[in-house]
PDB file of N, CA and C in Angstrom:
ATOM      1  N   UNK A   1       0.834  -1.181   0.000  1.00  0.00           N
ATOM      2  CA  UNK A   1       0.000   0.000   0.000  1.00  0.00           C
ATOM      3  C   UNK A   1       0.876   1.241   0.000  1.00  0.00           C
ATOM      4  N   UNK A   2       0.639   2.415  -0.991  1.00  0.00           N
ATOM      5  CA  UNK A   2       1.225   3.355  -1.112  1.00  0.00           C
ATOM      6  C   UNK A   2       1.002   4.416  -0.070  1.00  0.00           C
ATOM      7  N   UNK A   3       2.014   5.503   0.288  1.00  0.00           N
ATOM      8  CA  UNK A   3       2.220   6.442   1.461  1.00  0.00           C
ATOM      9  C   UNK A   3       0.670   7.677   0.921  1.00  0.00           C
ATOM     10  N   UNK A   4       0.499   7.859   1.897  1.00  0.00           N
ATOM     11  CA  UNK A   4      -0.216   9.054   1.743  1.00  0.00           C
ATOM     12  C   UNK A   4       0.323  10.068   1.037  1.00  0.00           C
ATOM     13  N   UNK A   5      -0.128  11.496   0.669  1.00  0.00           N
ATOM     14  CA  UNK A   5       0.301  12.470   0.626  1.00  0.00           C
ATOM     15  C   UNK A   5       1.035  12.984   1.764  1.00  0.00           C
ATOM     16  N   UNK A   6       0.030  13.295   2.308  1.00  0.00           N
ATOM     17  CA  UNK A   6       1.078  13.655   3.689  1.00  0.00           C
ATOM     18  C   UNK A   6       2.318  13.049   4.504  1.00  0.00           C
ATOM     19  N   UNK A   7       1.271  11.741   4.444  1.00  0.00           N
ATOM     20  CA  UNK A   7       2.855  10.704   5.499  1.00  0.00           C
ATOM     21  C   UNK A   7       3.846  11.023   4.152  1.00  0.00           C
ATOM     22  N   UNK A   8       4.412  11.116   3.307  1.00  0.00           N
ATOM     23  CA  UNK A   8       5.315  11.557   2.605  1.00  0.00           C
ATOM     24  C   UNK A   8       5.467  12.839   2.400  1.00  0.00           C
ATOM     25  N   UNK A   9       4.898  13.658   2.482  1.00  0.00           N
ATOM     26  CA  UNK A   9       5.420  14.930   3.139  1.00  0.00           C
ATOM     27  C   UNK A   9       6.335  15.325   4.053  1.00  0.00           C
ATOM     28  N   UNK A  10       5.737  14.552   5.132  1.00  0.00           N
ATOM     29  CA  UNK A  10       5.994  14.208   6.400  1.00  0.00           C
ATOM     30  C   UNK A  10       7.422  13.680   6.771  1.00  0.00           C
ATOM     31  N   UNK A  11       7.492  12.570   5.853  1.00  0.00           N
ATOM     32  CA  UNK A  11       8.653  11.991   6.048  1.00  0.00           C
ATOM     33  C   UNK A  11       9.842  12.764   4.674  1.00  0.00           C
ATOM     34  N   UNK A  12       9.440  13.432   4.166  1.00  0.00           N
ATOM     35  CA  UNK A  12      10.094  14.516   3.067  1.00  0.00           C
ATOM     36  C   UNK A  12      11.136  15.631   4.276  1.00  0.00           C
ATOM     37  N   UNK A  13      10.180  16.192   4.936  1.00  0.00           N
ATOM     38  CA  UNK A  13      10.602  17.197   5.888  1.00  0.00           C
ATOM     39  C   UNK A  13      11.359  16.807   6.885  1.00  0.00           C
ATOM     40  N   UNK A  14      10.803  15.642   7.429  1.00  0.00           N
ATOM     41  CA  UNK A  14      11.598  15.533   8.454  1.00  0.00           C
ATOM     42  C   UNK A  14      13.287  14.623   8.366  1.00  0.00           C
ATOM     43  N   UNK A  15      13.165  14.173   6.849  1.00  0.00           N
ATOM     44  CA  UNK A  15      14.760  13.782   6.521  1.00  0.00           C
ATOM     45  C   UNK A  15      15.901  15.431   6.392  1.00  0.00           C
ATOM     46  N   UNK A  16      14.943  15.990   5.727  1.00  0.00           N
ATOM     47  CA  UNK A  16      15.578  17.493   5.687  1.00  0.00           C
ATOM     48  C   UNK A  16      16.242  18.397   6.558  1.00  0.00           C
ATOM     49  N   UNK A  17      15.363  17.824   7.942  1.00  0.00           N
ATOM     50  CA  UNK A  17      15.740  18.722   9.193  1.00  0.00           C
ATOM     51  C   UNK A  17      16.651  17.937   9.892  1.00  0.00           C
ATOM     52  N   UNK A  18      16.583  16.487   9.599  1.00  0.00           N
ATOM     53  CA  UNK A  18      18.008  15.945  10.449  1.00  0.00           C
ATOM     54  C   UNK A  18      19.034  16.029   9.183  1.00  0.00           C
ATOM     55  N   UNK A  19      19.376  16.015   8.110  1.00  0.00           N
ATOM     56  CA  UNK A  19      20.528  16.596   7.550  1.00  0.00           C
ATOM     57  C   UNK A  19      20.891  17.800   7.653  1.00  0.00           C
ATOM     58  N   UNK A  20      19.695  18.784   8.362  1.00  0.00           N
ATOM     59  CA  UNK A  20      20.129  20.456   8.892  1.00  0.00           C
ATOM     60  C   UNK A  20      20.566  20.065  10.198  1.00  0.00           C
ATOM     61  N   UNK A  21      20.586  18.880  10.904  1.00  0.00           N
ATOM     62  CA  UNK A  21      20.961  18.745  12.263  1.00  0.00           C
ATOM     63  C   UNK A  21      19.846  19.668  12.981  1.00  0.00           C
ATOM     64  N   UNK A  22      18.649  19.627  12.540  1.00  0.00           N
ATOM     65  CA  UNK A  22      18.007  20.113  13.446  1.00  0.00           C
ATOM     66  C   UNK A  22      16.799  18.720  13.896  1.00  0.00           C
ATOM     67  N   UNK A  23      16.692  18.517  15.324  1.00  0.00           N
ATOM     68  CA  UNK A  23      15.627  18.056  15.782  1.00  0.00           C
ATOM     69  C   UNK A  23      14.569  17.963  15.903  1.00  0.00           C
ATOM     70  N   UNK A  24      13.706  17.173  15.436  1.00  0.00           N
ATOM     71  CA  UNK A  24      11.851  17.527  15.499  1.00  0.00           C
ATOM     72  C   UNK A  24      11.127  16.590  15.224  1.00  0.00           C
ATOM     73  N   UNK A  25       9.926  16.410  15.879  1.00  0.00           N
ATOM     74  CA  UNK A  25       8.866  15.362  15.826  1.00  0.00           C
ATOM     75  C   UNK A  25       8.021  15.865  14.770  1.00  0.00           C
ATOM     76  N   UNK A  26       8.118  14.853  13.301  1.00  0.00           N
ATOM     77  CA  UNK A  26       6.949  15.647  12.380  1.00  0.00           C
ATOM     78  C   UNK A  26       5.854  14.325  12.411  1.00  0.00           C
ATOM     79  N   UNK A  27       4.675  14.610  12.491  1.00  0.00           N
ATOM     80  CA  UNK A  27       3.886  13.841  11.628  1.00  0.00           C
ATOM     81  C   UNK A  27       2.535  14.125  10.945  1.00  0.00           C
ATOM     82  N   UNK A  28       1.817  13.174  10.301  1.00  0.00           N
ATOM     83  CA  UNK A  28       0.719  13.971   9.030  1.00  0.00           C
ATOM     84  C   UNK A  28      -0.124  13.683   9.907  1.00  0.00           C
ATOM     85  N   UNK A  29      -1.306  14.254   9.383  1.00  0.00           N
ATOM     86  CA  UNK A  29      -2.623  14.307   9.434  1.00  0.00           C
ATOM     87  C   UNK A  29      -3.556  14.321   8.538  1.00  0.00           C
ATOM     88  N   UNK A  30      -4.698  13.974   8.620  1.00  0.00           N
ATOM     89  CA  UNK A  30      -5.787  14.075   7.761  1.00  0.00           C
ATOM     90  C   UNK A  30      -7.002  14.179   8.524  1.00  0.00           C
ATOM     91  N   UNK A  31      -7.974  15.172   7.977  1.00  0.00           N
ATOM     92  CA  UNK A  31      -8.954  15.294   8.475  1.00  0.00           C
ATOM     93  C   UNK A  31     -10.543  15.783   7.510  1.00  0.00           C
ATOM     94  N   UNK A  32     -11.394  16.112   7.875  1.00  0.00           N
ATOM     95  CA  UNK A  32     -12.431  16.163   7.058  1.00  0.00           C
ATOM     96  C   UNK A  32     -12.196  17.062   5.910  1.00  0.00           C
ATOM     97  N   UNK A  33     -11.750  17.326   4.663  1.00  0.00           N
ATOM     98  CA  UNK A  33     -11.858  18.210   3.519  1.00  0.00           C
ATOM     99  C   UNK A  33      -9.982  18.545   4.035  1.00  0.00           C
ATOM    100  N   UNK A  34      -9.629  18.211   5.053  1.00  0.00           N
ATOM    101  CA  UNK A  34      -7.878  19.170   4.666  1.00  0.00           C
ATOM    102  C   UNK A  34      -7.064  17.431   5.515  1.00  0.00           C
ATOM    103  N   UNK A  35      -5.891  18.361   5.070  1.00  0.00           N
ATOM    104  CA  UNK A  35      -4.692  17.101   5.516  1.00  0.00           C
ATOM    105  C   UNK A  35      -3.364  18.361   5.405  1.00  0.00           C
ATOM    106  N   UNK A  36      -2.407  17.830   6.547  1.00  0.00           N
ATOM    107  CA  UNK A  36      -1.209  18.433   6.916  1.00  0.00           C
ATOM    108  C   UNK A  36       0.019  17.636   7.319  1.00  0.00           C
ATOM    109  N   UNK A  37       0.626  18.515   8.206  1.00  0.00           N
ATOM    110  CA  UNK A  37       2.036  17.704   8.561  1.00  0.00           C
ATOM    111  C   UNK A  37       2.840  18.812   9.848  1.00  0.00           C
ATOM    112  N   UNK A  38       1.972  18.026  10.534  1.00  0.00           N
ATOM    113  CA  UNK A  38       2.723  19.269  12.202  1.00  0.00           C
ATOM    114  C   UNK A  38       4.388  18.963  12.510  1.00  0.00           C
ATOM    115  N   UNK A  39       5.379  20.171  12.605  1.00  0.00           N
ATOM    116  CA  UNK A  39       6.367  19.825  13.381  1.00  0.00           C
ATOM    117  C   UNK A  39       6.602  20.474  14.048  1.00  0.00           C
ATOM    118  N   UNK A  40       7.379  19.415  15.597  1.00  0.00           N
ATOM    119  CA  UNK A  40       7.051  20.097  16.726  1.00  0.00           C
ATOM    120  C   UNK A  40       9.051  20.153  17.054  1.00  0.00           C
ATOM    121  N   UNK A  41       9.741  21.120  17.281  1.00  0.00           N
ATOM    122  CA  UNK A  41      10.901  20.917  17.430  1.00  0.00           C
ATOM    123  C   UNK A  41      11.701  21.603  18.627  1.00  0.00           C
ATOM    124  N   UNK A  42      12.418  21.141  18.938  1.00  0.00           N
ATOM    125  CA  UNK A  42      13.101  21.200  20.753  1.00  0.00           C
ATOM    126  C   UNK A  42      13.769  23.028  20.560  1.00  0.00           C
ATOM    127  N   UNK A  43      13.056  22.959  21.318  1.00  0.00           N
ATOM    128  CA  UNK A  43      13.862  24.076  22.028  1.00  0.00           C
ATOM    129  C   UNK A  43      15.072  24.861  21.768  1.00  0.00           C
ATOM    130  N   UNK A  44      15.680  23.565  21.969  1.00  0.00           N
ATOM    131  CA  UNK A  44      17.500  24.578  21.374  1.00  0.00           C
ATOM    132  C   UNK A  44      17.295  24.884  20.073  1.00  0.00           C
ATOM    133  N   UNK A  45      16.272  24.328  18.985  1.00  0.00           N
ATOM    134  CA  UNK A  45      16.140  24.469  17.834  1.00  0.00           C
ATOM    135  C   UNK A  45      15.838  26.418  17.497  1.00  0.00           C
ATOM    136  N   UNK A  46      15.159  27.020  18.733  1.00  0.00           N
ATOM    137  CA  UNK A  46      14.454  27.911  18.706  1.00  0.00           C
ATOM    138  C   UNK A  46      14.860  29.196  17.555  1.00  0.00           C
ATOM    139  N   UNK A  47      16.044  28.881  17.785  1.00  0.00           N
ATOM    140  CA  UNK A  47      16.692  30.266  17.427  1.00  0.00           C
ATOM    141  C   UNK A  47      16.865  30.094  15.578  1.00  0.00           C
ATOM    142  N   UNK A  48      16.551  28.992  15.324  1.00  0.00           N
ATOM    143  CA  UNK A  48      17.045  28.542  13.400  1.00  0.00           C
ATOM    144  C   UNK A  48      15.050  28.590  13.107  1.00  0.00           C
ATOM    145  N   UNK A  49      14.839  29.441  13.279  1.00  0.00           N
ATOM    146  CA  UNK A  49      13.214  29.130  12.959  1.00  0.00           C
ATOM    147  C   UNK A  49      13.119  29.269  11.735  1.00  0.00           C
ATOM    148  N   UNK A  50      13.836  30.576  10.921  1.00  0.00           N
ATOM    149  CA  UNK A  50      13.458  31.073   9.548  1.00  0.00           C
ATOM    150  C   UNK A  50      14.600  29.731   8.376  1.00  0.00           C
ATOM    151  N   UNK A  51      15.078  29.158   9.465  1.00  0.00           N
ATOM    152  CA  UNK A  51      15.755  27.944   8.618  1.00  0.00           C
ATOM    153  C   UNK A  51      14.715  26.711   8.750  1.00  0.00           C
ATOM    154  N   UNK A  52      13.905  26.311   9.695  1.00  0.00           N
ATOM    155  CA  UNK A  52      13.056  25.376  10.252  1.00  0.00           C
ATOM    156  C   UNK A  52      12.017  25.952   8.413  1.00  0.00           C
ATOM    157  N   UNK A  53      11.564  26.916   9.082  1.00  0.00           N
ATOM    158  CA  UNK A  53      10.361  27.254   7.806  1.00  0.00           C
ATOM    159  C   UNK A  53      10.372  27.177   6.471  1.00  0.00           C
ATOM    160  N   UNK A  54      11.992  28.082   6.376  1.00  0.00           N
ATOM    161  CA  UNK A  54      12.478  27.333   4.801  1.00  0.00           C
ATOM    162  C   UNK A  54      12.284  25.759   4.308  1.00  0.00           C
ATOM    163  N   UNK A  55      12.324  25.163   5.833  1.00  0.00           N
ATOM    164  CA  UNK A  55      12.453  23.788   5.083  1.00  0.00           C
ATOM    165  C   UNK A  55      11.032  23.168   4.563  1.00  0.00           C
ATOM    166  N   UNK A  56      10.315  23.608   5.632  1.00  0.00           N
ATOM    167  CA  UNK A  56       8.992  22.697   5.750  1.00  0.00           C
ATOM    168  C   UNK A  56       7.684  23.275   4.580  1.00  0.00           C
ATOM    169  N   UNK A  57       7.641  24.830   5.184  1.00  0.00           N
ATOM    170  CA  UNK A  57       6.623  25.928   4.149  1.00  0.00           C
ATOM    171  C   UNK A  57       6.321  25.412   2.678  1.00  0.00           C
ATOM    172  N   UNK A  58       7.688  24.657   2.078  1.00  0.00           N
ATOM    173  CA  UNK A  58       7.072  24.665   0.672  1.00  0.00           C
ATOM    174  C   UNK A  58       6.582  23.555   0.128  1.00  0.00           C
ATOM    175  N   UNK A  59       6.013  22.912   1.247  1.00  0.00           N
ATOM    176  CA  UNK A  59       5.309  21.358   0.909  1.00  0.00           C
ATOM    177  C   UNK A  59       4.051  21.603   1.540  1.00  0.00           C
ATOM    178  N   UNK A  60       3.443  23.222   1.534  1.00  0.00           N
ATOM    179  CA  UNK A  60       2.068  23.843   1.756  1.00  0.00           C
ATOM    180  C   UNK A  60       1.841  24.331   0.468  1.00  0.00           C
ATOM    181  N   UNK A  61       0.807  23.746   0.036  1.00  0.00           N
ATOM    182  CA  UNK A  61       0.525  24.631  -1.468  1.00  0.00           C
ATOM    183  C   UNK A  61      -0.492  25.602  -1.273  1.00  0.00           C
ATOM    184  N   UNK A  62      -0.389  26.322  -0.208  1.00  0.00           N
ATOM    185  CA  UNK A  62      -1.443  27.470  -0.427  1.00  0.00           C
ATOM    186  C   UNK A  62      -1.706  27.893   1.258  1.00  0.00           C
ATOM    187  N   UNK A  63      -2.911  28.899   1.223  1.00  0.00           N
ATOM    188  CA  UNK A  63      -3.015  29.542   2.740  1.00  0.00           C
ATOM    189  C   UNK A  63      -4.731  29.539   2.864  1.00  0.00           C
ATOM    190  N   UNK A  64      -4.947  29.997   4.310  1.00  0.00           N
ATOM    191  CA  UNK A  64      -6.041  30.354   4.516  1.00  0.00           C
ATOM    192  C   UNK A  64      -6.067  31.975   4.050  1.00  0.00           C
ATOM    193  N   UNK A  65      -7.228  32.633   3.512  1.00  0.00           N
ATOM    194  CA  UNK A  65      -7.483  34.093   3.804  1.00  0.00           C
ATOM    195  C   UNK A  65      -8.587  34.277   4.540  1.00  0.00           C
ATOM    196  N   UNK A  66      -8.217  34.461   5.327  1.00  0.00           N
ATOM    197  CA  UNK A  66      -9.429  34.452   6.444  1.00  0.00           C
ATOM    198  C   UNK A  66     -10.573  36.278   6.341  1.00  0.00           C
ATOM    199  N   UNK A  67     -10.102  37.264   5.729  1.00  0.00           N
ATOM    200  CA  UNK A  67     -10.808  38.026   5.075  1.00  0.00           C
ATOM    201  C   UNK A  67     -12.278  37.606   4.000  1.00  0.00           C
ATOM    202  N   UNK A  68     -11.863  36.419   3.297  1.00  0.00           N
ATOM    203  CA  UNK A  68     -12.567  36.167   2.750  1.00  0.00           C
ATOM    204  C   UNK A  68     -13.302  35.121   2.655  1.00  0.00           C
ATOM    205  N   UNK A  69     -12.676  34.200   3.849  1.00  0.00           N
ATOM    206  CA  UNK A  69     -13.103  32.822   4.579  1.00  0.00           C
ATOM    207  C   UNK A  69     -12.869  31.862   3.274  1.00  0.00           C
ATOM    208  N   UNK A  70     -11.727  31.755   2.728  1.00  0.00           N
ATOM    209  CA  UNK A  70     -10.925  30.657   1.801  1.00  0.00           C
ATOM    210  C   UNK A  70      -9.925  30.031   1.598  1.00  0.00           C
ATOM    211  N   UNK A  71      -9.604  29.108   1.690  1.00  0.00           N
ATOM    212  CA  UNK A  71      -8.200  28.397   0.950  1.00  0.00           C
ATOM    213  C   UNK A  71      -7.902  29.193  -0.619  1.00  0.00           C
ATOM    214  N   UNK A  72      -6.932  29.855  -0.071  1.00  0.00           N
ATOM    215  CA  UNK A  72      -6.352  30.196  -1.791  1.00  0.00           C
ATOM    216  C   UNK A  72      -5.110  29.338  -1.894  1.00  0.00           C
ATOM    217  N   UNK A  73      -4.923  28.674  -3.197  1.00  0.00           N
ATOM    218  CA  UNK A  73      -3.999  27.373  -3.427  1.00  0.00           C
ATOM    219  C   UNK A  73      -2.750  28.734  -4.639  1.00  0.00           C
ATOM    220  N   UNK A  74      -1.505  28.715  -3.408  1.00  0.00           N
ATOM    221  CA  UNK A  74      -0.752  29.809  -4.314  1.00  0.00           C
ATOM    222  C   UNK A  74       0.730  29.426  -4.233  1.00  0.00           C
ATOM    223  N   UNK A  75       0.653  27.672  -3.658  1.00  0.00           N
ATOM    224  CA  UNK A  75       2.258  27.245  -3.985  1.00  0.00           C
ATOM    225  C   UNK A  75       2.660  26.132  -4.550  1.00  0.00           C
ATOM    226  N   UNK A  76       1.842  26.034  -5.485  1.00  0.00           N
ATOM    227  CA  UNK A  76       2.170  24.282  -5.539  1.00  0.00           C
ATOM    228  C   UNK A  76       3.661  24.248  -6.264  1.00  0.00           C
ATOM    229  N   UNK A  77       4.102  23.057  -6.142  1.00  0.00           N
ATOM    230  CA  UNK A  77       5.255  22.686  -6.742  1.00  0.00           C
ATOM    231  C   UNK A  77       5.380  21.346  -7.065  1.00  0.00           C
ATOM    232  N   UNK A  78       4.946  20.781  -8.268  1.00  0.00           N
ATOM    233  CA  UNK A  78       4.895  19.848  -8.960  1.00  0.00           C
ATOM    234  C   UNK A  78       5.967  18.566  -8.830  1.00  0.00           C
ATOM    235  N   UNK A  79       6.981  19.141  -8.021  1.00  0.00           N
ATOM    236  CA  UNK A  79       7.940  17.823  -7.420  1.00  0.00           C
ATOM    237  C   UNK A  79       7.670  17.836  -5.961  1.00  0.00           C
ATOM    238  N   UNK A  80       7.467  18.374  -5.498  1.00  0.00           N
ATOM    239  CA  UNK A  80       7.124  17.927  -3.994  1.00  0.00           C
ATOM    240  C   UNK A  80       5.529  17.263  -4.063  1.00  0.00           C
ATOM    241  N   UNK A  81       5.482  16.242  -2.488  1.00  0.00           N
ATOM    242  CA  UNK A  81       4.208  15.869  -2.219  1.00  0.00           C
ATOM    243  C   UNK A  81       3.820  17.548  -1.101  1.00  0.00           C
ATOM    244  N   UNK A  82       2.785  17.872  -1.421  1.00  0.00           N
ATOM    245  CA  UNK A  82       2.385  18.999  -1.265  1.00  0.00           C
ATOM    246  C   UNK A  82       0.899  18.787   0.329  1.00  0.00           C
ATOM    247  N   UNK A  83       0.553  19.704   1.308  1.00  0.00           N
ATOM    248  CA  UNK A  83      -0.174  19.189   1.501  1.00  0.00           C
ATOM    249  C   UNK A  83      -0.880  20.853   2.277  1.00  0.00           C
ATOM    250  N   UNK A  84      -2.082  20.805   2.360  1.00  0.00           N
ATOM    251  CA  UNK A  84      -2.990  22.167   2.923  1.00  0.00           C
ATOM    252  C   UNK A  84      -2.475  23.087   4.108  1.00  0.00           C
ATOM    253  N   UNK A  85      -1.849  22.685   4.724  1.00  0.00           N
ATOM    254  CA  UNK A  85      -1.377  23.170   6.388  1.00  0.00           C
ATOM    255  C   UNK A  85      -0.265  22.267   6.477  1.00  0.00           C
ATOM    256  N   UNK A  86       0.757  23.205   6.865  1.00  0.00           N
ATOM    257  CA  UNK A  86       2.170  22.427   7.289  1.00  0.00           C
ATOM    258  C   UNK A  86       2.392  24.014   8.612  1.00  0.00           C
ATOM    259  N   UNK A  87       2.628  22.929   9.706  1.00  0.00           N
ATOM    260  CA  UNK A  87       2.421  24.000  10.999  1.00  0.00           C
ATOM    261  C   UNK A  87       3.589  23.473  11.873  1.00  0.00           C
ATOM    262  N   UNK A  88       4.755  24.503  12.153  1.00  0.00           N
ATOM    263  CA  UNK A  88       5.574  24.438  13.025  1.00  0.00           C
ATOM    264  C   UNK A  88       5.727  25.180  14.302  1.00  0.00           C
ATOM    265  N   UNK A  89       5.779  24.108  15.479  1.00  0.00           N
ATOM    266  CA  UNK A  89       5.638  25.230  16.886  1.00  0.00           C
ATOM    267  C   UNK A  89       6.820  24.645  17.851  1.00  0.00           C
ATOM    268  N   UNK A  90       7.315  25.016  18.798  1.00  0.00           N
ATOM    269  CA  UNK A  90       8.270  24.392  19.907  1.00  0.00           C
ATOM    270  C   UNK A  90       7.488  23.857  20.391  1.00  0.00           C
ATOM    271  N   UNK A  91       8.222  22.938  21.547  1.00  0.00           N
ATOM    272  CA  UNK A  91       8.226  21.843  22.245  1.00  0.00           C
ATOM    273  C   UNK A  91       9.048  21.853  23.464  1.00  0.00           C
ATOM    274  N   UNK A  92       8.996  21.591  24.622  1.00  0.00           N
ATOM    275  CA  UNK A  92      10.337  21.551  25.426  1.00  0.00           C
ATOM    276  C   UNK A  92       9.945  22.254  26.472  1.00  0.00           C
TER     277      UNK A  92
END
């Protein structure tokens, strides 16, 4: 049986962040109409955030606009597995 979108997302990002030597618990989700990929990363990580985001952000193909109460789809990238919400927060 083939990986999800996400669980390969998932596991996309989080090979990325241990060759940055950075630490973090990623995993997917799916839920009614959306699917994602939360990572949660330690603490000492805190200070590499805009490196954390570089990594993960572009396997989100798009955002909420909450002005207009929509998903606008404004990143896809045709070699990555792509997925609605990719959300990074600390831990620790």
């Amino acid at each position: 049986m083939a990986k999800s979108v996400q669980a390969r997302a998932a596991a996309e990002i989080k090979k990325k962040l241990k060759a940055a030597g950075i630490q973090a618990q990623v995993s997917s989700f799916q839920a009614s109409m959306c699917d994602g990929v939360r990572v949660y990363c330690n603490e000492a990580d805190q200070g590499r955030w805009e490196e954390i985001e570089e990594i993960a952000k572009p396997y989100q193909y798009g955002h909420f606009n909450g002005m207009e109460d929509m998903y606008e789809i404004s990143n896809v990238i045709d070699q990555l597995p792509q997925v609605m919400f990719v959300h990074v927060s600390y831990c620790g």
